[in-house]
C-alpha atoms as a PDB file:
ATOM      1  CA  UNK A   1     -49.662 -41.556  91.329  1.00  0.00           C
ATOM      2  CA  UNK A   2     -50.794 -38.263  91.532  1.00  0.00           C
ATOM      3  CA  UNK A   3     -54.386 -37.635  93.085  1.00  0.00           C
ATOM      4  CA  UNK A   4     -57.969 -37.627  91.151  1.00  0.00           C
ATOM      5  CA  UNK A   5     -55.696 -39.963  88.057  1.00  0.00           C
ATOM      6  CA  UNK A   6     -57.929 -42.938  86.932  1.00  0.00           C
ATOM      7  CA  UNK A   7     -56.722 -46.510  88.245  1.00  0.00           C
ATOM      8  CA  UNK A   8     -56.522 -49.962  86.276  1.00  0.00           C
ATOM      9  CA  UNK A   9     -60.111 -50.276  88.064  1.00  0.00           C
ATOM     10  CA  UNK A  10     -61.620 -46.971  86.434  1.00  0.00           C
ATOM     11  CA  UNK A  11     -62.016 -45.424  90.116  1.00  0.00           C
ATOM     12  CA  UNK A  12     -60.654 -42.140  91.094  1.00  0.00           C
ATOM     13  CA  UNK A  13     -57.336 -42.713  93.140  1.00  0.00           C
ATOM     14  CA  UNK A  14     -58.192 -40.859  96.763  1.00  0.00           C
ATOM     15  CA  UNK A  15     -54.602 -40.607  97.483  1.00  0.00           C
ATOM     16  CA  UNK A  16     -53.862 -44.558  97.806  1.00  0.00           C
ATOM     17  CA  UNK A  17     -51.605 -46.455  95.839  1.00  0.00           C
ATOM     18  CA  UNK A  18     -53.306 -49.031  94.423  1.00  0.00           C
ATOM     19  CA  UNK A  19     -49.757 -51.067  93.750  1.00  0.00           C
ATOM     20  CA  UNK A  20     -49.063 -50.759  97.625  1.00  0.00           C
ATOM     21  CA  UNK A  21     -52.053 -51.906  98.697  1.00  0.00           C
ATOM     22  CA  UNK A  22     -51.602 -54.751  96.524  1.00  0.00           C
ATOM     23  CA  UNK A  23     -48.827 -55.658  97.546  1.00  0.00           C
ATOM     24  CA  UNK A  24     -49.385 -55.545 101.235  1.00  0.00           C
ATOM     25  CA  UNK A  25     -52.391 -57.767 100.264  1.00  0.00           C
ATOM     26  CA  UNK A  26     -49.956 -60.191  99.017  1.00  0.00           C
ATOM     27  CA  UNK A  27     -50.800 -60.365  95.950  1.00  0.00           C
ATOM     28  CA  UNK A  28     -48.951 -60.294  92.531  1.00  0.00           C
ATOM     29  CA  UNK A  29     -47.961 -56.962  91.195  1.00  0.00           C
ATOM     30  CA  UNK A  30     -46.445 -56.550  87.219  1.00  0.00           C
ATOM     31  CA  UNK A  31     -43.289 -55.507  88.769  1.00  0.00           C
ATOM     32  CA  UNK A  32     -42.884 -58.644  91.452  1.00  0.00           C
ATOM     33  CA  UNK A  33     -39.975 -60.850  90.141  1.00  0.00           C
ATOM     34  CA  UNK A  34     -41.216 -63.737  91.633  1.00  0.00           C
ATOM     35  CA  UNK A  35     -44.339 -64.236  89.902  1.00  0.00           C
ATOM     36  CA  UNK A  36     -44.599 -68.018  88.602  1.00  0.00           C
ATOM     37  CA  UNK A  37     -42.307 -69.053  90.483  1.00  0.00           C
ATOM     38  CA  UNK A  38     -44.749 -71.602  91.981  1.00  0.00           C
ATOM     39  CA  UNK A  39     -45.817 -72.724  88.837  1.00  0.00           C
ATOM     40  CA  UNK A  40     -41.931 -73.168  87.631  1.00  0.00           C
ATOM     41  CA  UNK A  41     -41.147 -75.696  90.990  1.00  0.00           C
ATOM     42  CA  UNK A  42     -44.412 -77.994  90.481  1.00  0.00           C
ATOM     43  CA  UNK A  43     -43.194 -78.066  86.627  1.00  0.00           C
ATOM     44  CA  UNK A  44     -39.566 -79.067  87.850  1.00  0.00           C
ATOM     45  CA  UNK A  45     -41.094 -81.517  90.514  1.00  0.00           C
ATOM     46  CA  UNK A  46     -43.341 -83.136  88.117  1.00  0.00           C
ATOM     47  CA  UNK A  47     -40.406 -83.753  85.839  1.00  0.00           C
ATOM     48  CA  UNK A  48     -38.617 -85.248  88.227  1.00  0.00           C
ATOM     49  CA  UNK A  49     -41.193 -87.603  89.666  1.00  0.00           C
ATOM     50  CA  UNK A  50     -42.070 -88.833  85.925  1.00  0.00           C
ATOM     51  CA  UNK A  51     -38.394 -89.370  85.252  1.00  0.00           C
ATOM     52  CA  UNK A  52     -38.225 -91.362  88.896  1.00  0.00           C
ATOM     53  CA  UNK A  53     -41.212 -93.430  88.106  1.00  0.00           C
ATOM     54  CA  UNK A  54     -39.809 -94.611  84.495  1.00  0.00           C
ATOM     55  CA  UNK A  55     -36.510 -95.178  86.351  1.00  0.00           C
ATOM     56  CA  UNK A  56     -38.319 -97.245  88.444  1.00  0.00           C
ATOM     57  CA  UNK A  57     -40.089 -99.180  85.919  1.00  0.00           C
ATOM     58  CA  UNK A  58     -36.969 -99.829  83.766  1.00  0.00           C
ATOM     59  CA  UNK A  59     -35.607-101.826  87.118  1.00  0.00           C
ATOM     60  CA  UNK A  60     -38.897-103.542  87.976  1.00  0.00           C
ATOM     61  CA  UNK A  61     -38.875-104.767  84.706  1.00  0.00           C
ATOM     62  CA  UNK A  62     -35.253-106.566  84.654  1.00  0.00           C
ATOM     63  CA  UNK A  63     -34.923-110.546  84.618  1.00  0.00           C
ATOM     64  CA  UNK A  64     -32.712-110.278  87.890  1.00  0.00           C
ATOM     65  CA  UNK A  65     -35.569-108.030  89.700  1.00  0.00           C
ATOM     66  CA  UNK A  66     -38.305-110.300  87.883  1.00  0.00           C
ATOM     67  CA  UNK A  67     -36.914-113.214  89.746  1.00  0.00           C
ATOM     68  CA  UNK A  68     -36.356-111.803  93.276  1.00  0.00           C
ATOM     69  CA  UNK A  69     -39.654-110.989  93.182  1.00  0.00           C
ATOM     70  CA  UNK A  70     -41.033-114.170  91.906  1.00  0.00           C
ATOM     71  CA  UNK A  71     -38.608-115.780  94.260  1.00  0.00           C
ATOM     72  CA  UNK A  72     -40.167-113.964  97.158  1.00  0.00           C
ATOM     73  CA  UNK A  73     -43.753-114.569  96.182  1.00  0.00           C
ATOM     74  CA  UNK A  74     -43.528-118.392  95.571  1.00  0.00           C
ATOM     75  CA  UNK A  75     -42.157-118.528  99.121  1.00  0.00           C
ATOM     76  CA  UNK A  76     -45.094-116.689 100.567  1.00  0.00           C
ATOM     77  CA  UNK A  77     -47.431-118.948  99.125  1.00  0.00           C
ATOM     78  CA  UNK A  78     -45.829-122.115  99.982  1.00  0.00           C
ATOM     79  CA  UNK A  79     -45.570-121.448 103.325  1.00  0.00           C
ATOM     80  CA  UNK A  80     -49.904-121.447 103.443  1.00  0.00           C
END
């Protein structure tokens, strides 16, 4: 950027490079090919986890998983 040229915040540039100091600031320039990527894993993660939990209910839900269960509790509360 050449100096006294008017940034994205309407200030005269002194001489600094508003992108650079950005970017050592850590945060997201238009140019960083990472941006979202955050947002892309807890999309991917969520997906999974709903597809575990309805895997997991499909199982719960069977006569032979209905009946260990049942098994088990019966047991429990004969034994008081």
């Amino acid at each position: 950027m050449e100096q006294g040229t008017t940034t994205r915040t309407g200030h005269e540039d002194e001489g600094i490079d508003q992108d650079r100091l950005a970017l050592a600031a850590g945060a997201p320039t238009a140019f960083d090919p990472e941006a979202g990527m955050a947002t892309a894993e807890y999309a991917i993660a969520t997906l999974a986890a709903a597809g575990l939990a309805g895997l997991l209910i499909a199982i719960l839900k069977s006569d032979a998983v209905r009946g260990l269960i049942e098994g088990v509790v019966t047991s429990a509360f004969s034994i008081l």
